[in-house]
N, C-alpha and C. Protein backbone atom coordinates (compact mmCIF):
# COMPACT_ATOMS: atom_id res chain seq x y z
N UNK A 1 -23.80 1.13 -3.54
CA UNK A 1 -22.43 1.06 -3.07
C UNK A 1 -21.89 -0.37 -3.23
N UNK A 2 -20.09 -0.76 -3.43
CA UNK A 2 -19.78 -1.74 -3.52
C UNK A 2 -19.87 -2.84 -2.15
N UNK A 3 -20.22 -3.67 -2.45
CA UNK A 3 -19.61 -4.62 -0.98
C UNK A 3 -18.15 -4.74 -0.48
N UNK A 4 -18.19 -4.76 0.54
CA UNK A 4 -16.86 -4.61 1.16
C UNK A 4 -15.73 -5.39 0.34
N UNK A 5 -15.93 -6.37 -0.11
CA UNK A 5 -14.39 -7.15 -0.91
C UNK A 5 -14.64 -6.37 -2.49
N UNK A 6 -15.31 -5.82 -2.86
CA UNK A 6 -15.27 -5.24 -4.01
C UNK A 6 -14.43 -3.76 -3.91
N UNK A 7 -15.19 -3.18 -2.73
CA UNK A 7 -14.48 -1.96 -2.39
C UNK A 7 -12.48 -2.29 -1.78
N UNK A 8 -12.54 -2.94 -1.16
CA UNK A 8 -11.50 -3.36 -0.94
C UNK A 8 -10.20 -3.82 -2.08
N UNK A 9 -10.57 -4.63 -3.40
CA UNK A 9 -10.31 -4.45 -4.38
C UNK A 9 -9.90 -3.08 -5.02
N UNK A 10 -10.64 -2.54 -5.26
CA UNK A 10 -10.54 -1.00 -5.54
C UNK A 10 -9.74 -0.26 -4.63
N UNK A 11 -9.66 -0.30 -3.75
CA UNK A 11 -8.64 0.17 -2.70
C UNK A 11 -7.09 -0.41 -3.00
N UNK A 12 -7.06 -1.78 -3.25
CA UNK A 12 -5.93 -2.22 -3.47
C UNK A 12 -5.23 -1.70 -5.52
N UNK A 13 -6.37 -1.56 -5.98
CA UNK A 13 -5.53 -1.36 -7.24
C UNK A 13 -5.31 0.48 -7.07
N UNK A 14 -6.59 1.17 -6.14
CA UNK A 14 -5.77 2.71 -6.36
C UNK A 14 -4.77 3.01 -5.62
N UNK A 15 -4.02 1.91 -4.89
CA UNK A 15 -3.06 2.20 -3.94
C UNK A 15 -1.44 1.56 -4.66
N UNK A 16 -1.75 1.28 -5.97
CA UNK A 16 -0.94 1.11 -6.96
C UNK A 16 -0.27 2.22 -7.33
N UNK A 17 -0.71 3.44 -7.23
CA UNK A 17 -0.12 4.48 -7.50
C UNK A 17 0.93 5.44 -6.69
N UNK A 18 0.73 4.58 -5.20
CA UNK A 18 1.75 4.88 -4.45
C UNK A 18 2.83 4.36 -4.54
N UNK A 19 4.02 5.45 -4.29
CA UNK A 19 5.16 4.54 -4.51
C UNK A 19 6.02 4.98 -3.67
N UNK A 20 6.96 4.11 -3.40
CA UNK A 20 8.46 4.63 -2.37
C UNK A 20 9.07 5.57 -3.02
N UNK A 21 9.47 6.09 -3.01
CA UNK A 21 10.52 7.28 -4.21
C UNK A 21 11.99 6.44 -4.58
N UNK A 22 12.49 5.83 -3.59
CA UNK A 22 13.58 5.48 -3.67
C UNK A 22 13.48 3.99 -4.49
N UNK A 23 12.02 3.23 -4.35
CA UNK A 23 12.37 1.94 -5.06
C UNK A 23 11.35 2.34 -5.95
N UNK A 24 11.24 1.92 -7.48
CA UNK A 24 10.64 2.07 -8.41
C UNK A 24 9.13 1.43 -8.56
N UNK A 25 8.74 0.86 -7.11
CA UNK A 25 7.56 -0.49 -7.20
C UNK A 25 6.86 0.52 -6.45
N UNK A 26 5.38 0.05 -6.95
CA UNK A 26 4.12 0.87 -6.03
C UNK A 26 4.12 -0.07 -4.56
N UNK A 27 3.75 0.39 -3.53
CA UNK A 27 3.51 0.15 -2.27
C UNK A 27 2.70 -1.50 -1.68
N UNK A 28 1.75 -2.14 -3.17
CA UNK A 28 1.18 -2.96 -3.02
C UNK A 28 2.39 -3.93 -3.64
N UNK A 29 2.59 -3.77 -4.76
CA UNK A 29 3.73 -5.29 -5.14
C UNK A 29 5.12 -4.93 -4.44
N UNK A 30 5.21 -3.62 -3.73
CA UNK A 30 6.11 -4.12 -3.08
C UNK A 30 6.28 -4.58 -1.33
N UNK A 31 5.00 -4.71 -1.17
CA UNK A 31 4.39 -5.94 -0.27
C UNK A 31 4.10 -5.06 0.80
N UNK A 32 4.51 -3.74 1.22
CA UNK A 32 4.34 -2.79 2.18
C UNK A 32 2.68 -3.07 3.23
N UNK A 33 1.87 -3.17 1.87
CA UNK A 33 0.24 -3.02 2.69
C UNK A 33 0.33 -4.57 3.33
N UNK A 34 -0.18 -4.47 4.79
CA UNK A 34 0.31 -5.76 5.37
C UNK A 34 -1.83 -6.40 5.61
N UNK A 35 -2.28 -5.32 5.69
CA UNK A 35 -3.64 -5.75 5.83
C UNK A 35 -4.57 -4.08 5.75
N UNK A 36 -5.72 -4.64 4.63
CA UNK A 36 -6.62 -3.71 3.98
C UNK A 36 -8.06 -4.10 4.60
N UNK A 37 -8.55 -3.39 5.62
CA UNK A 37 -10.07 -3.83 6.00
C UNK A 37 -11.09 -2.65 5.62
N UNK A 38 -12.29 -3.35 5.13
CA UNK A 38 -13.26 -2.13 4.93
C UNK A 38 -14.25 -2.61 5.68
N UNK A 39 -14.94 -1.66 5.87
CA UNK A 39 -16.60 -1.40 6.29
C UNK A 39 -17.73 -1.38 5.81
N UNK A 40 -18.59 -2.21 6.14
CA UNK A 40 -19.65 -1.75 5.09
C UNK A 40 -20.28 -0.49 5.15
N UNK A 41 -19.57 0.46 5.85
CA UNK A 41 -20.01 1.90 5.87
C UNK A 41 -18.80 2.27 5.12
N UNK A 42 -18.05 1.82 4.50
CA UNK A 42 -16.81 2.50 3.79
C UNK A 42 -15.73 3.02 4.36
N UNK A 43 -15.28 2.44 5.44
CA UNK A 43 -14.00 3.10 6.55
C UNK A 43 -13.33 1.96 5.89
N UNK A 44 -12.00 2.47 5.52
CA UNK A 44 -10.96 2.06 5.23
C UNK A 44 -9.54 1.75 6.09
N UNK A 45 -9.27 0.53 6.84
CA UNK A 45 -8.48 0.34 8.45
C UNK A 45 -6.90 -0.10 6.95
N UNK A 46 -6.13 0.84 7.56
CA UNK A 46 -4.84 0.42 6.39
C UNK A 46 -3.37 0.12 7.45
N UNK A 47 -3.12 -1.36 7.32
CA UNK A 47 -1.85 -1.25 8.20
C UNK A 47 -1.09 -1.18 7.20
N UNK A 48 0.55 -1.40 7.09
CA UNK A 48 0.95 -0.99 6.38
C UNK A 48 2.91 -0.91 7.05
N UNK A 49 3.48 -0.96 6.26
CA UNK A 49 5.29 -0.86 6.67
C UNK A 49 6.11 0.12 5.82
N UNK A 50 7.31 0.17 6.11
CA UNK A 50 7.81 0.90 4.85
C UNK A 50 9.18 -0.14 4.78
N UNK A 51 10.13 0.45 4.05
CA UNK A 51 11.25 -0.74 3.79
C UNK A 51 12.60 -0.30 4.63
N UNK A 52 12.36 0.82 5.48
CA UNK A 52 13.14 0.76 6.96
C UNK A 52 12.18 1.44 8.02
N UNK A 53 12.40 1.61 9.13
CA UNK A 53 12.13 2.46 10.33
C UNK A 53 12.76 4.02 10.49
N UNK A 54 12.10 5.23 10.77
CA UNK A 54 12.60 5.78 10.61
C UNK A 54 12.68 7.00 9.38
N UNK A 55 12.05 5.82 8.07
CA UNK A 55 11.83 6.34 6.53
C UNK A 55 11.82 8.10 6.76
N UNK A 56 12.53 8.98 5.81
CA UNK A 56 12.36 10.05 6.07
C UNK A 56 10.79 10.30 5.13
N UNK A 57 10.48 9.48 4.65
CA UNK A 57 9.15 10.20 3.56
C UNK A 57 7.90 9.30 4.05
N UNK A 58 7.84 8.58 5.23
CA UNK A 58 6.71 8.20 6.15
C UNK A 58 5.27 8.91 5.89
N UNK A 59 5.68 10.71 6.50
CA UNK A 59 4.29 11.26 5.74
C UNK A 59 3.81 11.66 5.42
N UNK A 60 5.36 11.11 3.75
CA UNK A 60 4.57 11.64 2.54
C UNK A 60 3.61 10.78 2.22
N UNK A 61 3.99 8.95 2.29
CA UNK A 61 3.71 7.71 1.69
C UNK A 61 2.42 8.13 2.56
N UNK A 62 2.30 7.98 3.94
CA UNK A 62 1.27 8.12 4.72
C UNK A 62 0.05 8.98 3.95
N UNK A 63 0.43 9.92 3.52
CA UNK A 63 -0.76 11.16 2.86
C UNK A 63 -1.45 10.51 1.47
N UNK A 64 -0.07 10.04 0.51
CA UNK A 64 -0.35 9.57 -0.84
C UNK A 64 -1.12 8.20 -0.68
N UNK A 65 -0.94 7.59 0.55
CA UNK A 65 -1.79 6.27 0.25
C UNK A 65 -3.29 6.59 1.00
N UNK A 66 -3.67 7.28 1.96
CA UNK A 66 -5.07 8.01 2.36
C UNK A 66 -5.27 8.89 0.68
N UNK A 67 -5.02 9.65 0.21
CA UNK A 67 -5.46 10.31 -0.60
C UNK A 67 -6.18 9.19 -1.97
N UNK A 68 -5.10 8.20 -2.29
CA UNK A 68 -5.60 7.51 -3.20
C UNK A 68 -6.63 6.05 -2.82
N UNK A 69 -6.93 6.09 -1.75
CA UNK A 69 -7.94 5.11 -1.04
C UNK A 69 -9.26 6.40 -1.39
N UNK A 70 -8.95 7.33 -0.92
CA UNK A 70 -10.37 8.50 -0.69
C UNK A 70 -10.68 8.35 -1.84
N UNK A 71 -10.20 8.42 -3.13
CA UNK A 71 -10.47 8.31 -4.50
C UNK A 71 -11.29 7.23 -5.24
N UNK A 72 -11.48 5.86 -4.12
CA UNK A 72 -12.35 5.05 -4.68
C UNK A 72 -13.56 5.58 -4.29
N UNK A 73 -14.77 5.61 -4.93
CA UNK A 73 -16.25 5.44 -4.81
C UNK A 73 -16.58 4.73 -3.63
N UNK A 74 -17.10 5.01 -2.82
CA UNK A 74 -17.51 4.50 -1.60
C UNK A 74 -16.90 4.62 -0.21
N UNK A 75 -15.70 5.24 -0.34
CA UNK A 75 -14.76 5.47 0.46
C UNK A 75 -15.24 6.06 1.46
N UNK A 76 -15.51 6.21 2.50
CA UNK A 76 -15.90 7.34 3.56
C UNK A 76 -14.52 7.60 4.40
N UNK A 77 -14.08 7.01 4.90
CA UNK A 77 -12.64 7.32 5.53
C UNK A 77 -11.94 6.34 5.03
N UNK A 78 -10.17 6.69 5.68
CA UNK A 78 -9.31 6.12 5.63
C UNK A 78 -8.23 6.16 6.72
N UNK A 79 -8.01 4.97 7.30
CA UNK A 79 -6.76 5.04 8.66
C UNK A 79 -6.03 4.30 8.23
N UNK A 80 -4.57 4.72 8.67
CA UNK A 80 -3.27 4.20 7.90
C UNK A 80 -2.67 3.97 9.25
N UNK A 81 -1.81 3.04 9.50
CA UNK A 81 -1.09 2.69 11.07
C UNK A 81 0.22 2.10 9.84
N UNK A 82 1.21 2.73 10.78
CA UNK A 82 2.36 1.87 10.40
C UNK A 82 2.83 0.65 11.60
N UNK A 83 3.14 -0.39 10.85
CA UNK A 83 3.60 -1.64 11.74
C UNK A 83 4.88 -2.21 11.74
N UNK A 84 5.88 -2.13 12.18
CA UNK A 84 7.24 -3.07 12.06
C UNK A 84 7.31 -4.46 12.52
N UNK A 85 6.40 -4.84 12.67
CA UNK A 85 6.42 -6.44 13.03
C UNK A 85 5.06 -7.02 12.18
N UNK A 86 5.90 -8.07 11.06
CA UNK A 86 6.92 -8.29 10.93
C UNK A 86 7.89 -7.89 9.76
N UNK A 87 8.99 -7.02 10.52
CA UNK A 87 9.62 -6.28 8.98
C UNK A 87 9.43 -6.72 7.92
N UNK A 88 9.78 -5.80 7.01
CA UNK A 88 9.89 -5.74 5.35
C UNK A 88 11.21 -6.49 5.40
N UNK A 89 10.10 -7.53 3.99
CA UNK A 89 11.59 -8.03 3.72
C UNK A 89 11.08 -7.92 2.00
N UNK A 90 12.37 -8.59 0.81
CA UNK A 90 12.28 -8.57 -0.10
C UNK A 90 10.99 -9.86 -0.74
N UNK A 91 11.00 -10.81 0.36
CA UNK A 91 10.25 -11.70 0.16
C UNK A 91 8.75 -11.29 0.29
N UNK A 92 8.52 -10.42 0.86
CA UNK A 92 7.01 -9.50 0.55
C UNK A 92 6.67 -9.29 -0.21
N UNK A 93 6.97 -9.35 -1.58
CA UNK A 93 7.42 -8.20 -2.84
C UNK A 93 6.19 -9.48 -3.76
N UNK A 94 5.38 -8.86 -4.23
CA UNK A 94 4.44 -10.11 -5.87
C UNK A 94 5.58 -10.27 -6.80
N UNK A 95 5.01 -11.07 -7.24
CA UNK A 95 6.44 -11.63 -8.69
C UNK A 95 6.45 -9.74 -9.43
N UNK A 96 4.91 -9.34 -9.55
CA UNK A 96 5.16 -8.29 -10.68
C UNK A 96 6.26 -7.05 -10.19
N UNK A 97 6.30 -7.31 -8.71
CA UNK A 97 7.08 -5.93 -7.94
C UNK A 97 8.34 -6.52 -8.27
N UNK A 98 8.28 -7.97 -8.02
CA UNK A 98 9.70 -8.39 -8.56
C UNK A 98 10.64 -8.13 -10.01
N UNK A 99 9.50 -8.23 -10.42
CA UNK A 99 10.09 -8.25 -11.64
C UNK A 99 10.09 -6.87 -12.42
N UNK A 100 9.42 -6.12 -11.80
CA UNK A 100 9.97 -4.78 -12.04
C UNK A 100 10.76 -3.92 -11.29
N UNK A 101 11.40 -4.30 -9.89
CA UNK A 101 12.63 -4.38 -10.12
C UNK A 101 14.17 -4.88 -10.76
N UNK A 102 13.64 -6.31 -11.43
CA UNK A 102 14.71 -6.52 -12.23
C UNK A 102 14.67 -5.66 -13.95
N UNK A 103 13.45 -5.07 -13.95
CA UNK A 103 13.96 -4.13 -14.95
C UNK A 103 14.24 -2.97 -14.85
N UNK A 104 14.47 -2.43 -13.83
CA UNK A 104 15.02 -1.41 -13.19
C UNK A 104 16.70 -1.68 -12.94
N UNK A 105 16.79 -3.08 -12.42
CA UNK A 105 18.63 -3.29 -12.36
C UNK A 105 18.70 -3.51 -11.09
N UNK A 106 17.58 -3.73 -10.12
CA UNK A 106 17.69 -4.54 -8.76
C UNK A 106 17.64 -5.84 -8.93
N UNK A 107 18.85 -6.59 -8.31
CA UNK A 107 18.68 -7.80 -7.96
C UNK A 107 18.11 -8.34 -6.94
N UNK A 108 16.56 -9.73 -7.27
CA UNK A 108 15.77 -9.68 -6.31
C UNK A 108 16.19 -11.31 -6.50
């Protein structure tokens, strides 16, 4: 099995595939995952925001980001908590989330 920052890695790139529906960026460049802890038994602790309160697709994002954590090798669980402090802002966002919203036609 991987060591915990390896697995953790892997957690962070299959959680690339989650995405907001409404903004075109996966969940990680667009800064949402606020903290990723693993176990060396493979429990996966996921905090996490969305880009309001309230989000009507909470849990969908909620399901799609447990489902694609379960998908790494080593995974034994996964817990997802949502947190509003301290909100989403645009400044969360990696250059690459950035910049693929400016090819989408958001100004960041």
């Amino acid at each position: 099995m991987a060591d915990e920052h390896t697995l953790r890695e892997q957690c962070l790139e299959a959680l690339k595939v989650v995405r907001d529906p409404e903004i075109p960026v996966n969940i990680v460049d667009l800064g949402l995952v606020y903290d990723l802890e693993v176990s060396a038994e493979g429990d996966v602790v996921i905090q996490m925001t969305l880009t309001s309160m309230g989000c009507p697709v909470q849990d969908m994002i909620q399901a799609d980001t447990e489902l694609a954590c379960m998908k790494v090798e080593g995974v034994r669980s996964v817990d997802v908590s949502f947190v509003w402090s301290p909100p989403w802002g645009m400044d969360k966002m990696t250059e690459d989330g950035k910049k693929q919203m400016r090819m989408f036609g958001f100004s960041v």
